[in-house]
PDB file of N, CA and C in Angstrom:
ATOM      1  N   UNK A   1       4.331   9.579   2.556  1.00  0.00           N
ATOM      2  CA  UNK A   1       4.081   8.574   3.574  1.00  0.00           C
ATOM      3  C   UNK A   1       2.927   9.028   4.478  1.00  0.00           C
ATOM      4  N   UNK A   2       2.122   7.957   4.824  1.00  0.00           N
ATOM      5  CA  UNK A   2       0.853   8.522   5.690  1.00  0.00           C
ATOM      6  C   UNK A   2       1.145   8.529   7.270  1.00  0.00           C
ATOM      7  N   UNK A   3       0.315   8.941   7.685  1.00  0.00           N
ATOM      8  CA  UNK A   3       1.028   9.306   9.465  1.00  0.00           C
ATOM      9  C   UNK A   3       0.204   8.193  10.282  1.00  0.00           C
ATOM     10  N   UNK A   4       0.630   7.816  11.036  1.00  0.00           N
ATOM     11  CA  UNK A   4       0.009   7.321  11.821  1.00  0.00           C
ATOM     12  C   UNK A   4      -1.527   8.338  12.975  1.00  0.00           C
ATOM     13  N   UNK A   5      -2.275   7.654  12.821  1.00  0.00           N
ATOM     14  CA  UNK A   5      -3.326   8.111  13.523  1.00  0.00           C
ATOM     15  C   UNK A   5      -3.578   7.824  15.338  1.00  0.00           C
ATOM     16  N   UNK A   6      -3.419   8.655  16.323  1.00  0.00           N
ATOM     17  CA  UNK A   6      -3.511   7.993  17.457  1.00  0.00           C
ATOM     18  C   UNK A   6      -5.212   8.274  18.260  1.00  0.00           C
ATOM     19  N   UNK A   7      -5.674   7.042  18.446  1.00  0.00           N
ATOM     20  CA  UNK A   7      -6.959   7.324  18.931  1.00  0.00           C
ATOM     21  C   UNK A   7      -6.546   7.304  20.503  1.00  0.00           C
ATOM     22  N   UNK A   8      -7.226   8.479  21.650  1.00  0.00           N
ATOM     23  CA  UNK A   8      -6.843   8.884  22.460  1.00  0.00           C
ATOM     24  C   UNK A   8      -8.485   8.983  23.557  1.00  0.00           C
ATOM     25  N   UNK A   9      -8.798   7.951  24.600  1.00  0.00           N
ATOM     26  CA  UNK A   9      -9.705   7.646  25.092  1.00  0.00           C
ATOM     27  C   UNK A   9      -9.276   8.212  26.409  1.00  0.00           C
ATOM     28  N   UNK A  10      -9.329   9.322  27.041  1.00  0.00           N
ATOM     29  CA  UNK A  10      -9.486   9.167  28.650  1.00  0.00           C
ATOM     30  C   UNK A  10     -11.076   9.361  29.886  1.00  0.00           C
ATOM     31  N   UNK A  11     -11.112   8.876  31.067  1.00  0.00           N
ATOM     32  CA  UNK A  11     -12.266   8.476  31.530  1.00  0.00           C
ATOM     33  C   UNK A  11     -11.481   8.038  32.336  1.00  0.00           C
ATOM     34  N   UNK A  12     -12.758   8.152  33.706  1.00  0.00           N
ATOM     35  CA  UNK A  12     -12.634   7.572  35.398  1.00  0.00           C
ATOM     36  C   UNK A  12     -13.407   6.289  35.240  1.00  0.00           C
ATOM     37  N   UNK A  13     -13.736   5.436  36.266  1.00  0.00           N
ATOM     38  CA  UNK A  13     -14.244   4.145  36.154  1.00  0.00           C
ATOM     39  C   UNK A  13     -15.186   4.556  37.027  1.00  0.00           C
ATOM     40  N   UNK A  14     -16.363   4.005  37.020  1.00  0.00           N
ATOM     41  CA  UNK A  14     -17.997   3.976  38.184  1.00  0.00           C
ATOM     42  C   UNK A  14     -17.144   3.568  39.399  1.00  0.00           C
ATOM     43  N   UNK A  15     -18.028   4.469  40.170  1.00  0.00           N
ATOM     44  CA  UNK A  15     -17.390   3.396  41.860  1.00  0.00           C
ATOM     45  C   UNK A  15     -18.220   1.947  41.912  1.00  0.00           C
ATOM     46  N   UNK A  16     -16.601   1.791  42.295  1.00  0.00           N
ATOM     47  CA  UNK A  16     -16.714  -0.224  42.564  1.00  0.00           C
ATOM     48  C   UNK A  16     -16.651  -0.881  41.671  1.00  0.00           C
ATOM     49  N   UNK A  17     -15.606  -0.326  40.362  1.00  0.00           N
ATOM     50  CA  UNK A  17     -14.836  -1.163  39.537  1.00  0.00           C
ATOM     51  C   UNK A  17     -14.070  -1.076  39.495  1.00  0.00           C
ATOM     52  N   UNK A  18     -13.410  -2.408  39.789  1.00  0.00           N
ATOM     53  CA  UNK A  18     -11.928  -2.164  40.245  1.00  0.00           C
ATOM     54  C   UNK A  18     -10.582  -2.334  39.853  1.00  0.00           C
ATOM     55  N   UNK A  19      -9.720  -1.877  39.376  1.00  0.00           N
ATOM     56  CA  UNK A  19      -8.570  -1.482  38.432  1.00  0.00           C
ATOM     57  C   UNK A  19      -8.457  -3.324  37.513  1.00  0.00           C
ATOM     58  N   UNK A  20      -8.054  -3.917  38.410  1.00  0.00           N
ATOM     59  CA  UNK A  20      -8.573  -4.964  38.105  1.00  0.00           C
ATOM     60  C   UNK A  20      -9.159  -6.194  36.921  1.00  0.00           C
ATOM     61  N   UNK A  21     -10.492  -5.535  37.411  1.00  0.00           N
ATOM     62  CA  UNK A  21     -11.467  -6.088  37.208  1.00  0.00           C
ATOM     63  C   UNK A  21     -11.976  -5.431  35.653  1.00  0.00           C
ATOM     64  N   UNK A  22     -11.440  -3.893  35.462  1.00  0.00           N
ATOM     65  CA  UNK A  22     -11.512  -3.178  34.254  1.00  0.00           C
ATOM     66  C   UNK A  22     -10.623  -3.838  33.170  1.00  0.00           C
ATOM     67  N   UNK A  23      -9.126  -4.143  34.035  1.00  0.00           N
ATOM     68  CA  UNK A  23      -8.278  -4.865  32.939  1.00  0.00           C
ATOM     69  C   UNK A  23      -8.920  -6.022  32.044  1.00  0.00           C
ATOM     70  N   UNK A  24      -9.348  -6.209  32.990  1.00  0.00           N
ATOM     71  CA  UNK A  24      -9.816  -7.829  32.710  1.00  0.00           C
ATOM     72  C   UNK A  24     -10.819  -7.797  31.213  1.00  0.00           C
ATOM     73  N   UNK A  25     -11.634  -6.871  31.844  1.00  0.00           N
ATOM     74  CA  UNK A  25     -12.911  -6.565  31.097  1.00  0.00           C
ATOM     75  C   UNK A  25     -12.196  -5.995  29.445  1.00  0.00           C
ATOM     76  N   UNK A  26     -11.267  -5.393  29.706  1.00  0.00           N
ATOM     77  CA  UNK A  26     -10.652  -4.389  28.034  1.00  0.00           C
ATOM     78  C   UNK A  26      -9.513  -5.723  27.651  1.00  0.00           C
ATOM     79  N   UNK A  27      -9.409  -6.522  28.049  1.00  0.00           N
ATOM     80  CA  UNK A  27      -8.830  -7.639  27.364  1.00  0.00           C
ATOM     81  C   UNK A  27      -9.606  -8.397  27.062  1.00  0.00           C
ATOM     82  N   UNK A  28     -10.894  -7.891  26.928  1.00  0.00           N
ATOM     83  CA  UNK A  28     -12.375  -8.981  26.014  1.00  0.00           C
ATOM     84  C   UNK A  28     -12.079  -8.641  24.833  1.00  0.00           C
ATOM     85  N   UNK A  29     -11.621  -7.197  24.776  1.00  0.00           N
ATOM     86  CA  UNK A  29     -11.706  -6.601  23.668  1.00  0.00           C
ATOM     87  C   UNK A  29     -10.582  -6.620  22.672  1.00  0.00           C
ATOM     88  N   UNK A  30      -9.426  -7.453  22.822  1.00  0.00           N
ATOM     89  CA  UNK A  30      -8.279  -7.501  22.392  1.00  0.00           C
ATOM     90  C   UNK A  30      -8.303  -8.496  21.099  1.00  0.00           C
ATOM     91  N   UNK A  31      -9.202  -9.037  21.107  1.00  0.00           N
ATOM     92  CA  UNK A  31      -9.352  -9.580  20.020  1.00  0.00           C
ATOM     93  C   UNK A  31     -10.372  -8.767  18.516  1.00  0.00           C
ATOM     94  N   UNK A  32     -11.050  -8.307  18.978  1.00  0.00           N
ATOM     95  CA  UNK A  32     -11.638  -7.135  18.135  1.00  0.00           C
ATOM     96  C   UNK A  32     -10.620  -6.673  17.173  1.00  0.00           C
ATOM     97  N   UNK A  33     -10.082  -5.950  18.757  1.00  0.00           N
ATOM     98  CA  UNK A  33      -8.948  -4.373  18.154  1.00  0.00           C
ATOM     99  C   UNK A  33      -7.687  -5.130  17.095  1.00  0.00           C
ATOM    100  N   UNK A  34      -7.059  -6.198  17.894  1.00  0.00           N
ATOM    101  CA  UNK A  34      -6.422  -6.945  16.564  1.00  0.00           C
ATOM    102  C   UNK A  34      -6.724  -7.535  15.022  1.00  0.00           C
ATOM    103  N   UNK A  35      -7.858  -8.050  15.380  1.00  0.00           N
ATOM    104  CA  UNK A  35      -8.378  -8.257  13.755  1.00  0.00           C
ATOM    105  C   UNK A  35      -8.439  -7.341  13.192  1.00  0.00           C
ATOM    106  N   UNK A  36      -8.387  -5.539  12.974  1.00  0.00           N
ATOM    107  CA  UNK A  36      -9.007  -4.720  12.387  1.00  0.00           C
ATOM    108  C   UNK A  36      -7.258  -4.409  11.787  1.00  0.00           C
ATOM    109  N   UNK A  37      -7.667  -4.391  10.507  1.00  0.00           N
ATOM    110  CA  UNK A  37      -6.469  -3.913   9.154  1.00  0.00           C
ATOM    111  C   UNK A  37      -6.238  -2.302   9.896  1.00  0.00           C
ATOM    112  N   UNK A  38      -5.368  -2.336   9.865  1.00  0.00           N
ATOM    113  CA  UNK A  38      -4.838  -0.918  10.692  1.00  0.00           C
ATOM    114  C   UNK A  38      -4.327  -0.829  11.915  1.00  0.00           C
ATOM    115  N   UNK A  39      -4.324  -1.783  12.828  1.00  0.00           N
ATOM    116  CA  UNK A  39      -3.906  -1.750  13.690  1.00  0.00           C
ATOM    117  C   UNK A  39      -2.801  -2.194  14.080  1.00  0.00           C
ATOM    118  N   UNK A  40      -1.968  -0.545  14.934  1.00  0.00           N
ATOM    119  CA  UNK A  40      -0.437  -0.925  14.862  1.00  0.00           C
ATOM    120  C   UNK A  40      -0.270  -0.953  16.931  1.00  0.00           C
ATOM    121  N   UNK A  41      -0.999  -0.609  17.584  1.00  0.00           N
ATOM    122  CA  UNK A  41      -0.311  -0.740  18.989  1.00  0.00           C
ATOM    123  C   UNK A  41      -1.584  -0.378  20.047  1.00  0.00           C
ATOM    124  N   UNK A  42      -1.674  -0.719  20.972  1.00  0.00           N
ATOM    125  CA  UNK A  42      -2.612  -0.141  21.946  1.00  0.00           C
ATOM    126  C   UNK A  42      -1.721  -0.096  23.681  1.00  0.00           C
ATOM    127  N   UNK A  43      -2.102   0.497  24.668  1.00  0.00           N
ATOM    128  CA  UNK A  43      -1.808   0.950  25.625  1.00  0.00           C
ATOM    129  C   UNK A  43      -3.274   1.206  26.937  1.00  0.00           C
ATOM    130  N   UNK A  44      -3.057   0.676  27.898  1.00  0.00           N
ATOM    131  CA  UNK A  44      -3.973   1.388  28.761  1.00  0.00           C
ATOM    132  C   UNK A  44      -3.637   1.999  29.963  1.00  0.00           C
ATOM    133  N   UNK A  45      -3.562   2.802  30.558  1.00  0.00           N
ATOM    134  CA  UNK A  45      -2.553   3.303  31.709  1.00  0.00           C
ATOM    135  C   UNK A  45      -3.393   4.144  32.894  1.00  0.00           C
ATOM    136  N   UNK A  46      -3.161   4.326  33.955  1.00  0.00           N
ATOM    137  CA  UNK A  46      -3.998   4.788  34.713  1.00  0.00           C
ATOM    138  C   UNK A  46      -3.037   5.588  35.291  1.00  0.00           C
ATOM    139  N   UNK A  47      -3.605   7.316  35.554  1.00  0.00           N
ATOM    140  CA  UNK A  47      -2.808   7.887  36.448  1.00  0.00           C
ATOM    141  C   UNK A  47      -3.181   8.016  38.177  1.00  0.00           C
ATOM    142  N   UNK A  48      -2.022   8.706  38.425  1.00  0.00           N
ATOM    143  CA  UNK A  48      -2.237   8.788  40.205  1.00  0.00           C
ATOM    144  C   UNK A  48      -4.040   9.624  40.336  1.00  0.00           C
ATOM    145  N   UNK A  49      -4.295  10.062  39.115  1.00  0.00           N
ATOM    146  CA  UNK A  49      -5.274  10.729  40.214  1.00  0.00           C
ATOM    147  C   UNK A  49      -6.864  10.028  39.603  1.00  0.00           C
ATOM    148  N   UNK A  50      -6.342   8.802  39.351  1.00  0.00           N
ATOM    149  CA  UNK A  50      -7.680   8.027  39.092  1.00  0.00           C
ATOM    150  C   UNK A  50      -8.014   7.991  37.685  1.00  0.00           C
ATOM    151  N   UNK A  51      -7.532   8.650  36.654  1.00  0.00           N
ATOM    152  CA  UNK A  51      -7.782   8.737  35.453  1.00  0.00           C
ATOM    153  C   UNK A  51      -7.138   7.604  34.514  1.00  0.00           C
ATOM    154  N   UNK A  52      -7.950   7.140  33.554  1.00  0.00           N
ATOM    155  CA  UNK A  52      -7.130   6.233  32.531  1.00  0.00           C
ATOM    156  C   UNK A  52      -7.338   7.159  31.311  1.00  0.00           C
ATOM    157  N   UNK A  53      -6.331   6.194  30.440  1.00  0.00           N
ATOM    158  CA  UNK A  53      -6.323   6.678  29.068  1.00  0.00           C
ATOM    159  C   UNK A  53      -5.925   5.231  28.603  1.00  0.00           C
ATOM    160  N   UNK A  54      -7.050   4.913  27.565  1.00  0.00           N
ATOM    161  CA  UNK A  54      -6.596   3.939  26.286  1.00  0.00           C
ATOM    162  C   UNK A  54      -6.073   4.871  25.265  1.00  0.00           C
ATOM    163  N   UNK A  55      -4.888   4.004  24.680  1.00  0.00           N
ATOM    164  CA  UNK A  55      -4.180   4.851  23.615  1.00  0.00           C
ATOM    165  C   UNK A  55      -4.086   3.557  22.615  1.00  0.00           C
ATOM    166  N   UNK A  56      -4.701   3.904  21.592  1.00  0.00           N
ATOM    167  CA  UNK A  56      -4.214   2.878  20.293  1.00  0.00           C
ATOM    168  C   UNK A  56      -3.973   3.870  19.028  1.00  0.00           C
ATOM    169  N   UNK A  57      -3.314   2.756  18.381  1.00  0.00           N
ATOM    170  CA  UNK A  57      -2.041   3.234  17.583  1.00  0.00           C
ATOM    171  C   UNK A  57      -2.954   2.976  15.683  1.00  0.00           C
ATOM    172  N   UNK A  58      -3.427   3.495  14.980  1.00  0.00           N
ATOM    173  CA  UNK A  58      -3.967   3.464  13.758  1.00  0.00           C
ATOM    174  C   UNK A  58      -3.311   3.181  12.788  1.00  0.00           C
ATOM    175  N   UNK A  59      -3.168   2.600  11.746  1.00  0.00           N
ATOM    176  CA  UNK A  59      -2.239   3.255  10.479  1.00  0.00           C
ATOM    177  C   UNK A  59      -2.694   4.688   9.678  1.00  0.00           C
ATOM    178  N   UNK A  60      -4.192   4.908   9.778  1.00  0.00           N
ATOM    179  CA  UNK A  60      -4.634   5.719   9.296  1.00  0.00           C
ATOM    180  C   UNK A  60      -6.210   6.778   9.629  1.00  0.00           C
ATOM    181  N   UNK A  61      -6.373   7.703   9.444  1.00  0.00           N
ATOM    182  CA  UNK A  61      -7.673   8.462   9.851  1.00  0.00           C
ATOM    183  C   UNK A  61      -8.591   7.354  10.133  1.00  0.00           C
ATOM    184  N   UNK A  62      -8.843   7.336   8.620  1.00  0.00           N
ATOM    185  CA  UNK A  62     -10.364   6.649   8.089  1.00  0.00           C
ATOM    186  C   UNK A  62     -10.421   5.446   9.270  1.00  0.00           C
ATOM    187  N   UNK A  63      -9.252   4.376   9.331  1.00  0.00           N
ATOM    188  CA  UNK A  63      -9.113   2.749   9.411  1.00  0.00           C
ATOM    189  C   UNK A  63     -10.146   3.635  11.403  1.00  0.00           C
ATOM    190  N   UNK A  64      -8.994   4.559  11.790  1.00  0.00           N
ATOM    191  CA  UNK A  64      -9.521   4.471  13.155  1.00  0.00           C
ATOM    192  C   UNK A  64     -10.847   5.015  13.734  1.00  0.00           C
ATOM    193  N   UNK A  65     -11.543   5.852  12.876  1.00  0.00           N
ATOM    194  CA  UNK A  65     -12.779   6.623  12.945  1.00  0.00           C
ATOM    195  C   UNK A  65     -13.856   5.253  12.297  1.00  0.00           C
ATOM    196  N   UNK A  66     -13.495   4.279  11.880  1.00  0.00           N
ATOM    197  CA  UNK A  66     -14.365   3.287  11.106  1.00  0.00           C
ATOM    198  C   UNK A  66     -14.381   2.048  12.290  1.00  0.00           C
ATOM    199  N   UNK A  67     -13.266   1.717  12.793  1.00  0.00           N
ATOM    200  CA  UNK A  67     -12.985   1.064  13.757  1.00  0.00           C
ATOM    201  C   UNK A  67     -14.014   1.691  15.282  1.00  0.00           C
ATOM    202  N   UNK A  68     -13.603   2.708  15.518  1.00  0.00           N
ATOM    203  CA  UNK A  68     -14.655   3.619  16.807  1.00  0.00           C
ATOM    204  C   UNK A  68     -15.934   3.258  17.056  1.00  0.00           C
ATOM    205  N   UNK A  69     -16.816   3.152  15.600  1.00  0.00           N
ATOM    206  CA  UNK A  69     -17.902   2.875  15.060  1.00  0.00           C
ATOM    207  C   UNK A  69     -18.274   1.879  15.468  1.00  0.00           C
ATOM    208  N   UNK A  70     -17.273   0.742  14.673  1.00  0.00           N
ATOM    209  CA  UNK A  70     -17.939  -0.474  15.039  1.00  0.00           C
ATOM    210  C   UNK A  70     -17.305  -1.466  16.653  1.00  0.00           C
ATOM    211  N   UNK A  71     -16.823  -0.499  16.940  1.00  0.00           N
ATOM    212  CA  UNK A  71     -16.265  -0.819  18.263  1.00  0.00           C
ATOM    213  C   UNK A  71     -17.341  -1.262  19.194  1.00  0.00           C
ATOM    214  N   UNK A  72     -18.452   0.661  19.350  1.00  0.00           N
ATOM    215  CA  UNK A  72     -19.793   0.189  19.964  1.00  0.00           C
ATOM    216  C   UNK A  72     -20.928  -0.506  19.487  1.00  0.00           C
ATOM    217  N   UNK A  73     -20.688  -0.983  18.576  1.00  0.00           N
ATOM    218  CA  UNK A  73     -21.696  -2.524  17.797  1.00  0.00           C
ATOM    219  C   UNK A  73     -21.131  -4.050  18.034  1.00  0.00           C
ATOM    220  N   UNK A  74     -20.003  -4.094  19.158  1.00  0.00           N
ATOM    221  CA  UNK A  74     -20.111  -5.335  19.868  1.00  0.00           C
ATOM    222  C   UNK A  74     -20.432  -5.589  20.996  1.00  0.00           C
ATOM    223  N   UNK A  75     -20.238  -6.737  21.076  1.00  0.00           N
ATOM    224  CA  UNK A  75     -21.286  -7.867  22.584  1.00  0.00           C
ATOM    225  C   UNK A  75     -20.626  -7.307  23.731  1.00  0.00           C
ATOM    226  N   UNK A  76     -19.138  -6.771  23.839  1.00  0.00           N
ATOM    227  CA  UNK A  76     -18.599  -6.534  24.916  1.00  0.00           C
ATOM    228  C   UNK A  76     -18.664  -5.454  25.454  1.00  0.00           C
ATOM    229  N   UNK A  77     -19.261  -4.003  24.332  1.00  0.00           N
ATOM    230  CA  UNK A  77     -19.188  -2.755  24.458  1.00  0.00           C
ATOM    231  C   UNK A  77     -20.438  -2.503  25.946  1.00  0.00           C
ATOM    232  N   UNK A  78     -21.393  -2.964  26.034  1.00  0.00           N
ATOM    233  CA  UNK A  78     -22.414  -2.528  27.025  1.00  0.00           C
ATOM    234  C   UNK A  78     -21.847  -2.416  28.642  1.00  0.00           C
ATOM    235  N   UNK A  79     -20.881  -3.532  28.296  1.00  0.00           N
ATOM    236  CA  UNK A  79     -20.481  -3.833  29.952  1.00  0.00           C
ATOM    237  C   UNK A  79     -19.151  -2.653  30.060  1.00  0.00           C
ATOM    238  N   UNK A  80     -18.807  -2.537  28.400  1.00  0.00           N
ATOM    239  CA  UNK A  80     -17.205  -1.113  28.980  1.00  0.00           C
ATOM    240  C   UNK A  80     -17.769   0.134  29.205  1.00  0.00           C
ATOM    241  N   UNK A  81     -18.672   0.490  28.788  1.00  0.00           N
ATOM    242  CA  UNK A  81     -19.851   1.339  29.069  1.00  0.00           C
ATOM    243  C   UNK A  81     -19.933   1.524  30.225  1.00  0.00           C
ATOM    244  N   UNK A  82     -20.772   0.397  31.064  1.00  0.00           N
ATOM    245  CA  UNK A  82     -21.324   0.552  32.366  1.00  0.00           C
ATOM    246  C   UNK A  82     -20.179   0.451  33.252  1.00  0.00           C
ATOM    247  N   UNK A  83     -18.663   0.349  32.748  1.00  0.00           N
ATOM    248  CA  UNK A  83     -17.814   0.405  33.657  1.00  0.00           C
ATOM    249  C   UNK A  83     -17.143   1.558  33.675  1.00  0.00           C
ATOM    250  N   UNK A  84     -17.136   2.720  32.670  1.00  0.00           N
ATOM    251  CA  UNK A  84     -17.022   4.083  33.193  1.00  0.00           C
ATOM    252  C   UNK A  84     -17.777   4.954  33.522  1.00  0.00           C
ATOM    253  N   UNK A  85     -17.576   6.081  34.307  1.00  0.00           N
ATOM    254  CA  UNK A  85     -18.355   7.024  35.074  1.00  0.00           C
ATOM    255  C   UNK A  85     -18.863   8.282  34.086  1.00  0.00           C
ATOM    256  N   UNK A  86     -20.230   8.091  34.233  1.00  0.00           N
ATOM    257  CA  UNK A  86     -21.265   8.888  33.005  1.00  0.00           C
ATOM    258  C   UNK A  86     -20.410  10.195  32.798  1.00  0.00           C
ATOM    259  N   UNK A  87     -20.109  10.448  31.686  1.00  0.00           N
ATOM    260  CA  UNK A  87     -20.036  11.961  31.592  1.00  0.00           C
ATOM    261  C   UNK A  87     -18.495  11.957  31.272  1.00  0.00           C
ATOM    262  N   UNK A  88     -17.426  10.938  31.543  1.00  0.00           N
ATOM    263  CA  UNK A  88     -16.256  11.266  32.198  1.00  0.00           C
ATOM    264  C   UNK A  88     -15.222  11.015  30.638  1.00  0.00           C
ATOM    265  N   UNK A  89     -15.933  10.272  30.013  1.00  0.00           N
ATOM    266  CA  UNK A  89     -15.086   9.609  28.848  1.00  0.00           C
ATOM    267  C   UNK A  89     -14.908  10.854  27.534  1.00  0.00           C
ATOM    268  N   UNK A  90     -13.655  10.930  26.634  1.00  0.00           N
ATOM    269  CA  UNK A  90     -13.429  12.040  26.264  1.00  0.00           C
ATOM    270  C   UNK A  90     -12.435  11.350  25.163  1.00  0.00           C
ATOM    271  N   UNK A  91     -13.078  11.048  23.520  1.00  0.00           N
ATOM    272  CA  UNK A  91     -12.200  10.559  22.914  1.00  0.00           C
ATOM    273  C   UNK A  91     -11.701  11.745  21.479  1.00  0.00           C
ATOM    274  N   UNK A  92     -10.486  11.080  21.114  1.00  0.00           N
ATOM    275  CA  UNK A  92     -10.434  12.359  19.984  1.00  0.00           C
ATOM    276  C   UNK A  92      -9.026  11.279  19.549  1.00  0.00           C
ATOM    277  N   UNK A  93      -9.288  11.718  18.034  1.00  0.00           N
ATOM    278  CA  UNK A  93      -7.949  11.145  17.236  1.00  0.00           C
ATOM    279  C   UNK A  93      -7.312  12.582  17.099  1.00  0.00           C
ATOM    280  N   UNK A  94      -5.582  12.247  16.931  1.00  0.00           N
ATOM    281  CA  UNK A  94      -4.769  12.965  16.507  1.00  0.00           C
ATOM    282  C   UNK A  94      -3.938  12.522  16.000  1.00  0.00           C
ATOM    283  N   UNK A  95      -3.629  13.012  14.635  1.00  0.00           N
ATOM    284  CA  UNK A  95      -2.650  12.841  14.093  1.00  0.00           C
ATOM    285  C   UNK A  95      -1.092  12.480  14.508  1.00  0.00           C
ATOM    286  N   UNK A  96      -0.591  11.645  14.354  1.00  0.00           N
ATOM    287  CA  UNK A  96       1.027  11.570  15.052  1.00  0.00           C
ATOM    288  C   UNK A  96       2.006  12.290  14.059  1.00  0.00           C
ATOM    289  N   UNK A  97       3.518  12.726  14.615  1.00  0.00           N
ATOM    290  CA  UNK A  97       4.008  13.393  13.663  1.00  0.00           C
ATOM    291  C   UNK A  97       5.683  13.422  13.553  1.00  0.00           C
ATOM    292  N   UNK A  98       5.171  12.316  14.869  1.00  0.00           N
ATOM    293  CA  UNK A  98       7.131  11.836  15.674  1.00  0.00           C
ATOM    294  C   UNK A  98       6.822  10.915  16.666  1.00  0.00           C
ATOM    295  N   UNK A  99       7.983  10.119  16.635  1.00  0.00           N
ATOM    296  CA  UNK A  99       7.242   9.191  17.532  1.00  0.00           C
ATOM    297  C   UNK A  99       9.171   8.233  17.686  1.00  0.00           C
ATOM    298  N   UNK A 100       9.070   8.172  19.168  1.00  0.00           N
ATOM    299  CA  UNK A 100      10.814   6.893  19.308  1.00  0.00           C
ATOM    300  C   UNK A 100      10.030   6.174  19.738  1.00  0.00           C
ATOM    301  N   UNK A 101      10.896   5.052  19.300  1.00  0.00           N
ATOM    302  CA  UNK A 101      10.957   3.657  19.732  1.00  0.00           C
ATOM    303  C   UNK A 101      12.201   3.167  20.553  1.00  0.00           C
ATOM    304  N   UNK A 102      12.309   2.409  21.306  1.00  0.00           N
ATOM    305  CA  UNK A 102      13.324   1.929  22.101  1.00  0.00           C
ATOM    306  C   UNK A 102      14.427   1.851  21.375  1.00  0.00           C
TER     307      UNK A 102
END
């Protein structure tokens, strides 16, 4: 059985975008991330000390490293760009290996 792949995005937002206004903006993108064969879950969460993390859920390596790709070759990517803070964004897949469900 193959493992699930978790792609793991964390990053601060530019000053003067506002929690908001970011949501808003990564639900442009919800239609993308659903059309793509492989896709089992996504998450976006922000902690107390200003940090987010997008977490989406892969079926597999390849599907999510192919997906990444063409992620920044759409219309919406320039503006998710200019809405985090240069330097701050930090992505990496990892393998899953356990995982509950409710």
């Amino acid at each position: 059985m193959r493992k699930h792949v978790a792609e793991i995005v964390t990053f601060k937002l530019e000053k003067g975008v506002s929690p908001a206004d970011f949501v808003a903006l990564m639900q442009r993108t919800e239609g993308f991330v659903r059309a793509q064969a492989g896709f089992v879950r996504r998450q976006l969460s922000q902690g107390a000390d200003g940090s987010w993390t997008d977490y989406v859920l892969w079926q597999d390596m390849a599907t999510a490293q192919q997906v990444a790709q063409e992620f920044m070759q759409q219309d919406f990517t320039p503006e998710v760009i200019a809405a985090i803070a240069p330097g701050s964004a930090h992505m990496r897949h990892e393998e899953v290996f356990w995982g509950m469900a409710p």
